[in-house]
Protein backbone atom coordinates (compact mmCIF):
# COMPACT_ATOMS: atom_id res chain seq x y z
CA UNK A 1 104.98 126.61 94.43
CA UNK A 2 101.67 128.56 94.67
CA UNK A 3 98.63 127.12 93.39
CA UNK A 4 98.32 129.63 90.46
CA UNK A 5 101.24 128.15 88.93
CA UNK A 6 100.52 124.61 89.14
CA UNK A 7 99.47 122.94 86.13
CA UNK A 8 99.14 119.27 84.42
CA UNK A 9 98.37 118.50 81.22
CA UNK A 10 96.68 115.28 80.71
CA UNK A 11 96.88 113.58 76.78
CA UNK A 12 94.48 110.44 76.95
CA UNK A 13 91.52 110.63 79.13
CA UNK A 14 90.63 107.09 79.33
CA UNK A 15 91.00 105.48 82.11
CA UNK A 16 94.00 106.20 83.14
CA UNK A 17 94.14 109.21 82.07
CA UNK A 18 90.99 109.96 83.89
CA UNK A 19 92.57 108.90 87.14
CA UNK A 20 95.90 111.64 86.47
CA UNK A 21 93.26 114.19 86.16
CA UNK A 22 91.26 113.68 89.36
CA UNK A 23 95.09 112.63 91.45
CA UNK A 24 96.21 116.68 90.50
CA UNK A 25 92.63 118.41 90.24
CA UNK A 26 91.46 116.90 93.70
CA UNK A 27 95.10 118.02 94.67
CA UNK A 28 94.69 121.47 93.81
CA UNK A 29 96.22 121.67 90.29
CA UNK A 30 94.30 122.84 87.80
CA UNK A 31 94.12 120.21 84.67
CA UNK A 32 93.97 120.37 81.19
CA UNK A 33 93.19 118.04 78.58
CA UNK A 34 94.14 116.87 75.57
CA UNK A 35 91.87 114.36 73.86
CA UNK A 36 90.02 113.86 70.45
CA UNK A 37 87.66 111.50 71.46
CA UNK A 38 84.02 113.32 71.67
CA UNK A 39 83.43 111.27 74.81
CA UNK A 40 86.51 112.29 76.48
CA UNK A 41 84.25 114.94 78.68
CA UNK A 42 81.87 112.07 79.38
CA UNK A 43 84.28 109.48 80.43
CA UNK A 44 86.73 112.03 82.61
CA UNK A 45 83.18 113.21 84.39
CA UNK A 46 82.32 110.03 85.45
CA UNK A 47 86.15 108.66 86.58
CA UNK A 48 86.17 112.21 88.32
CA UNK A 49 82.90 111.59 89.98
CA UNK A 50 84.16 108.19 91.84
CA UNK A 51 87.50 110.23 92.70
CA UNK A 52 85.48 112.78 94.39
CA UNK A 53 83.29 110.00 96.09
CA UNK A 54 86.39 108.26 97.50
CA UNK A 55 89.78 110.14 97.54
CA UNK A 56 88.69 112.55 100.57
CA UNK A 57 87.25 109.44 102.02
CA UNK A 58 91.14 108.66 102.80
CA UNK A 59 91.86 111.83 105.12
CA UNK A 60 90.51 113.32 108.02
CA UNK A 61 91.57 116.72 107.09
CA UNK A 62 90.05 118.82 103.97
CA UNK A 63 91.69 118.25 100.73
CA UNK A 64 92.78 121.66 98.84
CA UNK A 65 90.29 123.32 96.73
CA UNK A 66 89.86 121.79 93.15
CA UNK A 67 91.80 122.94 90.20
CA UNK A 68 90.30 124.73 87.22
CA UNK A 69 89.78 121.53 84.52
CA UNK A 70 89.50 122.50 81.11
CA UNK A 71 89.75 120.67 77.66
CA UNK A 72 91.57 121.66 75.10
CA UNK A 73 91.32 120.87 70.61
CA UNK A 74 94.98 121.56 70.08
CA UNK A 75 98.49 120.22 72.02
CA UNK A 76 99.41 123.44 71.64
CA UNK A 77 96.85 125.44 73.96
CA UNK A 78 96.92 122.31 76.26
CA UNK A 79 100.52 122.06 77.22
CA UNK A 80 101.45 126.06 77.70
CA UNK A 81 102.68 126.42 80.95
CA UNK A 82 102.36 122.71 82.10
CA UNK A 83 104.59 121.80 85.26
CA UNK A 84 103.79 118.19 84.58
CA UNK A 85 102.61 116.61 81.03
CA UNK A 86 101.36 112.87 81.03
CA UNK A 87 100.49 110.94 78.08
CA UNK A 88 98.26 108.02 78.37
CA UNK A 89 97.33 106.66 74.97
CA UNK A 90 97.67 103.52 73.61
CA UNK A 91 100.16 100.94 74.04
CA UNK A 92 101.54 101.35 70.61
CA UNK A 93 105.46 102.61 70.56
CA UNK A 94 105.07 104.60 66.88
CA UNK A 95 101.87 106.17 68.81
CA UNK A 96 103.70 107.57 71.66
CA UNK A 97 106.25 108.41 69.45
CA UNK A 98 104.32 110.67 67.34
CA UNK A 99 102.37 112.05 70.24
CA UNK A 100 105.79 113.00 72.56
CA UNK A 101 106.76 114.92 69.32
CA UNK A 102 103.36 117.28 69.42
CA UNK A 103 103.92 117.38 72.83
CA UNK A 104 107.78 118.48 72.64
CA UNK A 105 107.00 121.10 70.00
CA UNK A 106 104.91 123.25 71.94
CA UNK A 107 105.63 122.27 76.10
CA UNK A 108 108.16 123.96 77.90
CA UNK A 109 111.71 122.98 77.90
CA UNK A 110 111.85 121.91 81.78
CA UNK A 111 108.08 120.46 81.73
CA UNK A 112 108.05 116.76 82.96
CA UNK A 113 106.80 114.43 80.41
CA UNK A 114 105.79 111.20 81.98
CA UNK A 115 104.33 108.29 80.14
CA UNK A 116 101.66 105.65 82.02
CA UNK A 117 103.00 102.76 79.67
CA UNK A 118 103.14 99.46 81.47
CA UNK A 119 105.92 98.12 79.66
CA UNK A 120 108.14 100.13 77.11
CA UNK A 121 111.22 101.26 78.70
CA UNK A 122 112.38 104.82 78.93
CA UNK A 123 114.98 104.61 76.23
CA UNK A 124 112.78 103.56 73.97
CA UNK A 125 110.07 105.93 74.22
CA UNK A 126 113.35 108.61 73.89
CA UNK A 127 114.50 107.11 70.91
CA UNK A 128 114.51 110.21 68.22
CA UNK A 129 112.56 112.46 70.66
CA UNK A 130 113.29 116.44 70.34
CA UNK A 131 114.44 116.69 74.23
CA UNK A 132 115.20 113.11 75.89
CA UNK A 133 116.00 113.86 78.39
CA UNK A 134 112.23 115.34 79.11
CA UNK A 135 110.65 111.81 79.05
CA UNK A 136 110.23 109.45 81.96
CA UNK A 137 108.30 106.25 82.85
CA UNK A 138 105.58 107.31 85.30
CA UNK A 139 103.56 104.13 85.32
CA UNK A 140 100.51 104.17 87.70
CA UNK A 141 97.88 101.67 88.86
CA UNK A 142 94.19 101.24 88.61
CA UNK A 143 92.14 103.51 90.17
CA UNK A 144 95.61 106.37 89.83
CA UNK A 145 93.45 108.92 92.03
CA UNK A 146 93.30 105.98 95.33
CA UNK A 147 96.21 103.71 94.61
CA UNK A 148 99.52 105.90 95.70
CA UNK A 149 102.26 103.67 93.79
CA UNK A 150 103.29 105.18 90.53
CA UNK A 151 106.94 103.39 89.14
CA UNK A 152 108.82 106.01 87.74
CA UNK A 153 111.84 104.73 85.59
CA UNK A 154 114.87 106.78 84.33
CA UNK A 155 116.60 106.41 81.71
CA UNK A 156 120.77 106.87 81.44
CA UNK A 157 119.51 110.58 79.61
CA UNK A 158 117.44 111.68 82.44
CA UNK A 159 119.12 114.00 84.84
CA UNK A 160 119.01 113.04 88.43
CA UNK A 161 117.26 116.64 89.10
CA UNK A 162 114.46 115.53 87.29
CA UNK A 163 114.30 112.13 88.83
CA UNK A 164 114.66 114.36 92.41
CA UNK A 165 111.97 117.34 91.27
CA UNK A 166 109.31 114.35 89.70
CA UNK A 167 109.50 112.26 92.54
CA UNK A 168 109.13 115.42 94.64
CA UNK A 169 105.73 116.73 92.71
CA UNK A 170 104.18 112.74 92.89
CA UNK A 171 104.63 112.76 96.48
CA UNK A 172 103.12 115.78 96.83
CA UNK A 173 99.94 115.00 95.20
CA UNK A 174 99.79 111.87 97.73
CA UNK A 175 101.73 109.23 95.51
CA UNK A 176 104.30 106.94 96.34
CA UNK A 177 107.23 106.83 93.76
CA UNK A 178 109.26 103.86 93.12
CA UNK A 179 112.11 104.64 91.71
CA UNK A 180 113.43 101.65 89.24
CA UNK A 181 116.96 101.17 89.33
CA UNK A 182 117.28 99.68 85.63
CA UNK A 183 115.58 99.65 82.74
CA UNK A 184 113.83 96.78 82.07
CA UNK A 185 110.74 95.51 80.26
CA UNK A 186 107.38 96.09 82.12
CA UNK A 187 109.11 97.29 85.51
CA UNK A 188 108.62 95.71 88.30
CA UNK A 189 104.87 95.41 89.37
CA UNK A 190 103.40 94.38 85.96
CA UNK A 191 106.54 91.54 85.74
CA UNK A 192 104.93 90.09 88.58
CA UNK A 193 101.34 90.73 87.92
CA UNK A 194 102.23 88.84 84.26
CA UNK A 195 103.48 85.75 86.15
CA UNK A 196 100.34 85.51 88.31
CA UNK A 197 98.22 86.26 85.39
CA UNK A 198 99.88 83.64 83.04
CA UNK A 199 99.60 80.94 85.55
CA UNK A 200 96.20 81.44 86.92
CA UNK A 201 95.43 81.45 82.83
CA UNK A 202 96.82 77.45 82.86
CA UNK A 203 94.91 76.92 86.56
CA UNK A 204 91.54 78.13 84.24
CA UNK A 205 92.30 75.84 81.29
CA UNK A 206 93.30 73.17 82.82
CA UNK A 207 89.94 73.10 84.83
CA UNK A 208 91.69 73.31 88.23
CA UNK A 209 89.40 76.44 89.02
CA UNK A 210 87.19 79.54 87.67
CA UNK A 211 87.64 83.23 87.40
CA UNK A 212 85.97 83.65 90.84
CA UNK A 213 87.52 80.66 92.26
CA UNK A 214 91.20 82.06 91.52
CA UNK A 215 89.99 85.83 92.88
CA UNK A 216 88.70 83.96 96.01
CA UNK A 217 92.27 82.51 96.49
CA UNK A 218 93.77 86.10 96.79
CA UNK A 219 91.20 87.98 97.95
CA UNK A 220 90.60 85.52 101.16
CA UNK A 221 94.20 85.07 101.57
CA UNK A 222 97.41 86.16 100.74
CA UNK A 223 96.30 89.29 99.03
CA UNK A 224 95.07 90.70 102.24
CA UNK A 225 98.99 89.95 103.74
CA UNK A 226 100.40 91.61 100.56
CA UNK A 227 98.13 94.61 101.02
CA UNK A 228 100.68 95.55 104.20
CA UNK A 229 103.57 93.71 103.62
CA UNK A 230 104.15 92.57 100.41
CA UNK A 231 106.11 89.72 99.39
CA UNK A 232 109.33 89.20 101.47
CA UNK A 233 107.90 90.92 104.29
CA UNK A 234 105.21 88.40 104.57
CA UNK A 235 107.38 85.51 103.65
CA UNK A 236 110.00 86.67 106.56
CA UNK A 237 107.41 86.39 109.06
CA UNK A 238 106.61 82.79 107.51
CA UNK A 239 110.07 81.65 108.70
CA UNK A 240 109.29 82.30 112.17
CA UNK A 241 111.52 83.08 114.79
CA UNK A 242 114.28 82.06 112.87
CA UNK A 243 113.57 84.76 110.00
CA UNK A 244 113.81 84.49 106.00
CA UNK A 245 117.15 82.45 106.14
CA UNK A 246 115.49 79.61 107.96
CA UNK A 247 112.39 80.38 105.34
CA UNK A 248 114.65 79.94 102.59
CA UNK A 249 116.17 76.64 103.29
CA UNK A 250 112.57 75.49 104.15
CA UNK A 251 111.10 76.71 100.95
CA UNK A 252 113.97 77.32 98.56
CA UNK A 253 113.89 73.79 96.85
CA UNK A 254 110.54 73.86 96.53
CA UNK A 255 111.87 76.22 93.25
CA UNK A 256 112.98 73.20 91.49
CA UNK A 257 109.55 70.88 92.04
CA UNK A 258 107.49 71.45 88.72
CA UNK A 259 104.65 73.17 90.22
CA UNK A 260 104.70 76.22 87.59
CA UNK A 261 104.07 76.62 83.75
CA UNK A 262 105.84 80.22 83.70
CA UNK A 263 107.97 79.10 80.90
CA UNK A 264 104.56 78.19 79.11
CA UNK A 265 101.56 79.73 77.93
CA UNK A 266 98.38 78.67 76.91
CA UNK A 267 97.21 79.36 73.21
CA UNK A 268 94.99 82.53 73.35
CA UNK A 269 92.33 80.49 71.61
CA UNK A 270 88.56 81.77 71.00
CA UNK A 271 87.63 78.61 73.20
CA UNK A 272 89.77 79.91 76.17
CA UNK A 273 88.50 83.63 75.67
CA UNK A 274 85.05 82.64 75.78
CA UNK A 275 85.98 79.97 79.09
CA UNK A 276 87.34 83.11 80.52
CA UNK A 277 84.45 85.60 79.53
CA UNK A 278 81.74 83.22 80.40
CA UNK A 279 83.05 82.77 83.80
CA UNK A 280 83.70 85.98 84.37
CA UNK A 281 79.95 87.10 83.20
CA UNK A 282 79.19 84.23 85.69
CA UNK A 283 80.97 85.99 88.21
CA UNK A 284 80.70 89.98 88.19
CA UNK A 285 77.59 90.75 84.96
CA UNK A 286 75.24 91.47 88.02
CA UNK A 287 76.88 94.73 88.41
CA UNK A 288 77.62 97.64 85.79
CA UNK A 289 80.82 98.52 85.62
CA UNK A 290 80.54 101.76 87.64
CA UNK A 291 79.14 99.88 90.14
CA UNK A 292 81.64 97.46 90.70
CA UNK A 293 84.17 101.02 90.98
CA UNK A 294 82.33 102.26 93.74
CA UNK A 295 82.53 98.96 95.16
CA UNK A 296 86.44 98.48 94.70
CA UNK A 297 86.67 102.61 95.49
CA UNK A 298 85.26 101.92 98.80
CA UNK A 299 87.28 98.55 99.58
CA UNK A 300 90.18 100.15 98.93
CA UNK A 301 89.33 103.01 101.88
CA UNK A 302 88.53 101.02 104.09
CA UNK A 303 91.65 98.85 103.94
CA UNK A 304 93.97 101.76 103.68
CA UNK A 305 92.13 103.89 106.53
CA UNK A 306 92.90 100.22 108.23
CA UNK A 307 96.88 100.83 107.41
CA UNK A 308 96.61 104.15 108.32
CA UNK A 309 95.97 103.69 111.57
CA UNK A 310 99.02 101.74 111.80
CA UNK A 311 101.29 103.66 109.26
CA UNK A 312 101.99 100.26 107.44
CA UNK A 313 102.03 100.61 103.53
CA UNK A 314 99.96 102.95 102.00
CA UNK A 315 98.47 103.82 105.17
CA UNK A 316 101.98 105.80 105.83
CA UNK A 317 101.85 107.54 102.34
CA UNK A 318 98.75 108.84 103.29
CA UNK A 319 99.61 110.15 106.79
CA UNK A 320 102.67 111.66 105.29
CA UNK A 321 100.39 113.36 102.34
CA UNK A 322 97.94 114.27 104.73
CA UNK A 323 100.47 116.00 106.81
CA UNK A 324 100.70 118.38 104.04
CA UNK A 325 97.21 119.63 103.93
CA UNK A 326 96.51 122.73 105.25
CA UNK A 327 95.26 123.49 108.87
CA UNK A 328 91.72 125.63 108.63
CA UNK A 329 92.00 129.02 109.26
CA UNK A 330 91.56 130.12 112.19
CA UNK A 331 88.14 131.81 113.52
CA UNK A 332 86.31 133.15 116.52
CA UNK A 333 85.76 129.43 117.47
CA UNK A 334 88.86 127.06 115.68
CA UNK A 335 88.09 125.06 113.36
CA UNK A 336 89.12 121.16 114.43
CA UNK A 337 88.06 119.32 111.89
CA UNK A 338 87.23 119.69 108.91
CA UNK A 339 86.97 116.49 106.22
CA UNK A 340 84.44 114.39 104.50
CA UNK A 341 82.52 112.16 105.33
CA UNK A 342 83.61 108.36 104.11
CA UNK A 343 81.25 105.44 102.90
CA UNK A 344 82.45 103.64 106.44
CA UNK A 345 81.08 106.10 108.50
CA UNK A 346 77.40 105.05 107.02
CA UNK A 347 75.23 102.82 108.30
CA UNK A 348 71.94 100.61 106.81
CA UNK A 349 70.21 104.26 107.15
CA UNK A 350 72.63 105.52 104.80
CA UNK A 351 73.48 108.82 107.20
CA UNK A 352 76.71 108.96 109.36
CA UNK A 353 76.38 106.30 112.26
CA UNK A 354 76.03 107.31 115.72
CA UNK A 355 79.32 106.21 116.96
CA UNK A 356 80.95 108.22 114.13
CA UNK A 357 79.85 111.50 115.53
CA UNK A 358 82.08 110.72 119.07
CA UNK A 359 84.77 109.99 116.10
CA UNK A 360 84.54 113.25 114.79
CA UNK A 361 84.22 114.82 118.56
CA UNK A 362 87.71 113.21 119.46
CA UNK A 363 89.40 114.03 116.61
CA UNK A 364 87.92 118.00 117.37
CA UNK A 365 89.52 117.18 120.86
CA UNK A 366 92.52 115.69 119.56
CA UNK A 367 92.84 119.00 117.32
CA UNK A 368 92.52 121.63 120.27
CA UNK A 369 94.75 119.77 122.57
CA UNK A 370 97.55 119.96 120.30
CA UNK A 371 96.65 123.76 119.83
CA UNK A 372 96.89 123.71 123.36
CA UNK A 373 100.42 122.18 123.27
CA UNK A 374 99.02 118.75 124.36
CA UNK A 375 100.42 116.95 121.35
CA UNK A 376 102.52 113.52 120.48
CA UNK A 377 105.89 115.31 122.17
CA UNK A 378 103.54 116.27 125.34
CA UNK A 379 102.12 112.67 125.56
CA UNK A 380 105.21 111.13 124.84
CA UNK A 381 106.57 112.81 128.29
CA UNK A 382 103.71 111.59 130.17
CA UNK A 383 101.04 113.91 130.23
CA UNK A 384 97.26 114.13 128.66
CA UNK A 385 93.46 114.61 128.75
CA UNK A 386 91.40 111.94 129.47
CA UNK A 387 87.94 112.06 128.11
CA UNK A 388 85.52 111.87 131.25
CA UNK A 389 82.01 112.22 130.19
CA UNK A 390 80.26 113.37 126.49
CA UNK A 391 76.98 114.22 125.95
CA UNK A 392 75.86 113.44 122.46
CA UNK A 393 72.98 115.38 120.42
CA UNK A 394 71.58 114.38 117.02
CA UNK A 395 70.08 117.19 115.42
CA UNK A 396 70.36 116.37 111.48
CA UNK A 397 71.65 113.69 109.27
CA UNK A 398 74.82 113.91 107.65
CA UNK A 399 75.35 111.53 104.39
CA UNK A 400 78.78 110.26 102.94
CA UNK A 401 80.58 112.88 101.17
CA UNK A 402 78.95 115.78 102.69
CA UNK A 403 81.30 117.87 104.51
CA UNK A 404 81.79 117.79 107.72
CA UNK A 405 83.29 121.26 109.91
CA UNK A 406 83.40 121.17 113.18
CA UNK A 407 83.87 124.37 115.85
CA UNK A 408 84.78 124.22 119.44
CA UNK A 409 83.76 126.40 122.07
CA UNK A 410 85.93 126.24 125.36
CA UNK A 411 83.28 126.26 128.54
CA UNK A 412 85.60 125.49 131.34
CA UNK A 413 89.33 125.83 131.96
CA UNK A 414 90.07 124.99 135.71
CA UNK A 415 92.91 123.03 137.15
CA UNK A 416 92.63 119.70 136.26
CA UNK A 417 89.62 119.88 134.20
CA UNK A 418 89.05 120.90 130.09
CA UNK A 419 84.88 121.37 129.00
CA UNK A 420 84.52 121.61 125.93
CA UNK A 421 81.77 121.93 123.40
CA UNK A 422 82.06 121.07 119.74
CA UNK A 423 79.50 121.99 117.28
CA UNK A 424 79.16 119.66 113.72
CA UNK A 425 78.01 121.20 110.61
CA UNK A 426 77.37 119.09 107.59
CA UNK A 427 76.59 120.06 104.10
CA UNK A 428 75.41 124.05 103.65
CA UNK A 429 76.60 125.07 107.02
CA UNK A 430 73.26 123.54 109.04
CA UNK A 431 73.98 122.38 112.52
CA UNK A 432 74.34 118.35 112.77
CA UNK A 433 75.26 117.60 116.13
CA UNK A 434 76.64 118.84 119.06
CA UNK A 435 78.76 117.41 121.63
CA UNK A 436 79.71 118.23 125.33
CA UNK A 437 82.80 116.75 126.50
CA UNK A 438 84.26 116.68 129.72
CA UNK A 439 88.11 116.21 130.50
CA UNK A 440 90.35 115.43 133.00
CA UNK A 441 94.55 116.31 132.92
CA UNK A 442 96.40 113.43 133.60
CA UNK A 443 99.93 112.09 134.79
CA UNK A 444 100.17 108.95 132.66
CA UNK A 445 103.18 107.68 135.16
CA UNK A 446 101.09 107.14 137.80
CA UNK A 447 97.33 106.54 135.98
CA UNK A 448 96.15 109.83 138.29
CA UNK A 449 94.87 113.18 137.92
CA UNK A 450 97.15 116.02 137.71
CA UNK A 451 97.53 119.86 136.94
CA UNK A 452 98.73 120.54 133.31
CA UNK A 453 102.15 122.16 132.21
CA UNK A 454 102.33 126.02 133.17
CA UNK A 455 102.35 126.34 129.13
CA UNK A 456 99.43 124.14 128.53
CA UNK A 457 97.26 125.78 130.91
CA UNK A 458 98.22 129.37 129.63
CA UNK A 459 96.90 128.46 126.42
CA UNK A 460 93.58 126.88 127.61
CA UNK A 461 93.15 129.65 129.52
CA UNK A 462 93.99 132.14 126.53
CA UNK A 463 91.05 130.16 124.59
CA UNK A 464 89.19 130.49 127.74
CA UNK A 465 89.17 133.81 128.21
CA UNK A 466 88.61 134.60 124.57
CA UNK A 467 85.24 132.72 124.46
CA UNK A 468 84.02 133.81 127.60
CA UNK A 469 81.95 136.54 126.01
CA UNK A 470 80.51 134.13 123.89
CA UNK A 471 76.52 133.22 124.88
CA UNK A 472 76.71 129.29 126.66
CA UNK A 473 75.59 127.45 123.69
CA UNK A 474 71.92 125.76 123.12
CA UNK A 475 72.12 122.37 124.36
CA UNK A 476 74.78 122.68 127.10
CA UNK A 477 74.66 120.88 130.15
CA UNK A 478 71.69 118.90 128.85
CA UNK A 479 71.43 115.26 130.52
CA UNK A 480 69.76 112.92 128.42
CA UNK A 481 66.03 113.13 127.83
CA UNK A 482 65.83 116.40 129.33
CA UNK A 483 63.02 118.54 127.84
C-alpha cells in the first residue's frame, strides 16, 4: 500500500480521538478530521504534541514521515477515500447510531469503520446500520498513540477478511490487536478494569485507604508484574516449581472467603464524589493536566524500552513494528542510525548524557556489522566484533527529541581488526559528536581473536575501499586531552 493512498478519517477529536490521529499521522497516514467542536484544532494540537514528544521515543530507528492532517466541516469531504474511519464520540448508542449513518452515506463501501466504545457490543452498534457488516469494535487505551493494545470485536456480520485486513492495518501502525472471541459487554480489559475500580471504590468509602494510597498499591507492586506478564502469567510463576495447578489448589478457595464486594456497589453519593475528588486534588492538583501526560508519556517509555530489550509484552510489539520501518537510504557514508532522541537519554543538564552517545556509537556499529553480514545468524554460529577501544568527542549538545543521524566512515579493514569512525548529527545537520572505535573479529567458541568469514571481510573491504578517497576525518586518532 503506498503512502499516497493511505488515509484515516478520524470523527471525535477528544481524547481519544486525538490519540487515533497521532497513532496513523506519526505512522505515515495522512489524517482527516471530522469534528464540530471549535476547539477540536486546539485539543488534537496539543494530544499531537505529547505523541510527537514520546512515540519516537519508543524506537531506535526513524519513524516514517508525517501524514498530511487536515480538518474537515462536512462527513462528506472527510471520509472520501478513507482506508480506515474511526468514530470516537460519546458513549451514547442513539449517538453512534446517527453518526455511523453520516458516515455510511458518504465512505466507501470496503472502508473499515471502527468504533473506540468501551462497552457496546458490535451488534448493537450494527443494529439498522446501511452496511453492517462495515462496523467493528476497535476499542483502544489511554494514551492510543503509546499504548499498542486496541480490542477489536466482531460481530456474527463481519466477514473474517475484514477481521484479517483490520487486524493487518493496526499492526502495522504499531498496535497490538486482540481479537475477542464473543461478544460481550465491555470486552475484556474494561470488565476487569470495572472490577478493580468498583472495589477500590468500597476500599475508599469504607476508609480502608485514599486515592493515592490505592495507586501506591499497584503502582509499587503488582502493576509493575502485570506490565510483562499479566495475570496468569504472573500468578503461574506464584505457584512455584509446581506451576498454576499447585497455585490453584493453594489459592482457589480463597474464592469463597468474603474478601470482595463485586456483587455490591457503593451509592454514587455527592459525599463519596467529593471523598474521591478531594483526595484526588490531595494527590495529583500540583500538576496541570498536561503535565502529568508528559509524566505518564515518559513512564510508559521507559518501561516499554525496558520490555523491549527483552521482547516481553509490548516490548515485542514494538520490535516487531519497528522491524517495519524503513532502513535510511543509503549514501557516500551509510547511514546507521537514525532516531530520536528519548527523555531517558537526558540527564539533570537536560542534553543527551554522556554514556548515551557510546549508545548511539554501538548501535551505528551494530548497524554496519550487519551490513557487513555480521548479524544475529553470523553471531548465532559463533563469530563477532568485539569493541576494543572508543574514543569519545563532545562537540555540541543534543536535547530530547532532536534528531539524531549518525554516518560511519570505515578507517581500517585488516585481518582481524574493524576502525571505524562514526560521526553524530543532531538537530539541523550540525556535528554533535564523534566517535572512534576500534574492533577486534572474534571466535566466540574459544573467547580468541580470529579472521572473519571470506564474505564478511569482502564486504568490509568493499566499504573500505570505497572510503579510502575520503580525507581522514577531524578528530581521528586523537587521545584524550590532546591539543
Amino acid at each position: 500500500m503506498s503512502a499516497a493512498t493511505k488515509k484515516a478519517t478520524i470523527v471525535g477529536g477528544g481524547v481519544i480521538g486525538g490519540g487515533w490521529v497521532a497513532r496513523f499521522l506519526l505512522n505515515g497516514w495522512d489524517v482527516s478530521i471530522f469534528d464540530p467542536d471549535p476547539q477540536a484544532k486546539r485539543k488534537v494540537g496539543e494530544v499531537l504534541a505529547n505523541a510527537r514528544r514520546s512515540l519516537p521515543s519508543l524506537y531506535d530507528k526513524a519513524m516514517p514521515t508525517e501524514g498530511k492532517l487536515t480538518f474537515h466541516d462536512t462527513m462528506a469531504e472527510a471520509v472520501a477515500g478513507a482506508i480506515w474511519i474511526q468514530e470516537s464520540v460519546p458513549e451514547r448508542l442513539d449517538l453512534k447510531h446517527k453518526i455511523h449513518r453520516q458516515i455510511q452515506n458518504h465512505a466507501p463501501a470496503d472502508a473499515i469503520l471502527g468504533s473506540s466504545t468501551s462497552g457496546f457490543k458490535p451488534s448493537e452498534l450494527q443494529d439498522g446500520a446501511l452496511r453492517p457488516e462495515q462496523i467493528v469494535v476497535a476499542h483502544p487505551f489511554n494514551p492510543v498513540y503509546l499504548l499498542p493494545l486496541v480490542e477489536f470485536v466482531p460481530s456474527a456480520a463481519t466477514p473474517a477478511e475484514v477481521t484479517q485486513r483490520a487486524s493487518d492495518l493496526l499492526v502495522s501502525v504499531g498496535m497490538k490487536p486482540l481479537v475477542v472471541r464473543k461478544e460481550i459487554d465491555a470486552h475484556i480489559a474494561d470488565r476487569l478494569l470495572e472490577a478493580v475500580w468498583r472495589e477500590g471504590l468500597w476500599l475508599i468509602k469504607d476508609g480502608i485507604c485514599t486515592t493515592e494510597e490505592l495507586d501506591d498499591s499497584i503502582r509499587y507492586g503488582f502493576g509493575l508484574r502485570w506490565a510483562q506478564m499479566g495475570l496468569f502469567e504472573t500468578y503461574r510463576i506464584a505457584g512455584g516449581e509446581a506451576g498454576m495447578k499447585h497455585f490453584m489448589a493453594q489459592f482457589g478457595p480463597a474464592l469463597e472467603w468474603p474478601w470482595t464486594k463485586l456483587m455490591d456497589v457503593p451509592e454514587f453519593t455527592d459525599e463519596l464524589v467529593d471523598l474521591i475528588a478531594n483526595q484526588s486534588d490531595t494527590q495529583s492538583g500540583h500538576m496541570s493536566i498536561r503535565e502529568l501526560e508528559q509524566l505518564r508519556d515518559d513512564n510508559l517509555v521507559g518501561i516499554m524500552r525496558a520490555l523491549k530489550k527483552s521482547g516481553s509484552g509490548a516490548g515485542g510489539t514494538i520490535n516487531t513494528h519497528e522491524a517495519t520501518l524503513p532502513n535510511p537510504a543509503p549514501v557516500d557514508l551509510p547511514i546507521t542510525v537514525h532516531r530520536q532522541v528519548p527523555q531517558s537519554w537526558t540527564d539533570y543538564n537536560g542534553h543527551m548524557n554522556e554514556a548515551n552517545y557510546l549508545e548511539a556509537s554501538a548501535q551505528a556499529t551494530d548497524r554496519f556489522m550487519e551490513m557487513i553480514g555480521c548479524d544475529a545468524a553470523y553471531i548465532a554460529a559463533g563469530n563477532s566484533y568485539f569493541t576494543v577501544e572508543n574514543h569519545v568527542r563532545f562537540l555540541d549538545e543534543v536535547h530530547e527529541g532532536d534528531p539524531l543521524i549518525i554516518t560511519t566512515q570505515v578507517l581500517q579493514a585488516e585481518g582481524k581488526k574493524m576502525h571505524l569512525f562514526h560521526r553524530l548529527s543532531g538537530a539541523d545537520g550540525k556535528l554533535a559528536a564523534t566517535v572512534e572505535t576500534l574492533l577486534l573479529h572474534m571466535d566466540l567458541n574459544v573467547r580468541g581473536t580470529s579472521l572473519p568469514s571470506d564474505e564478511v571481510a569482502r564486504k568490509l573491504r568493499d566499504f573500505a575501499d570505497g572510503h579510502a578517497a575520503l580525507p581522514i576525518p577531524e578528530g581521528a586518532g586523537r587521545y584524550v586531552g590532546q591539543k
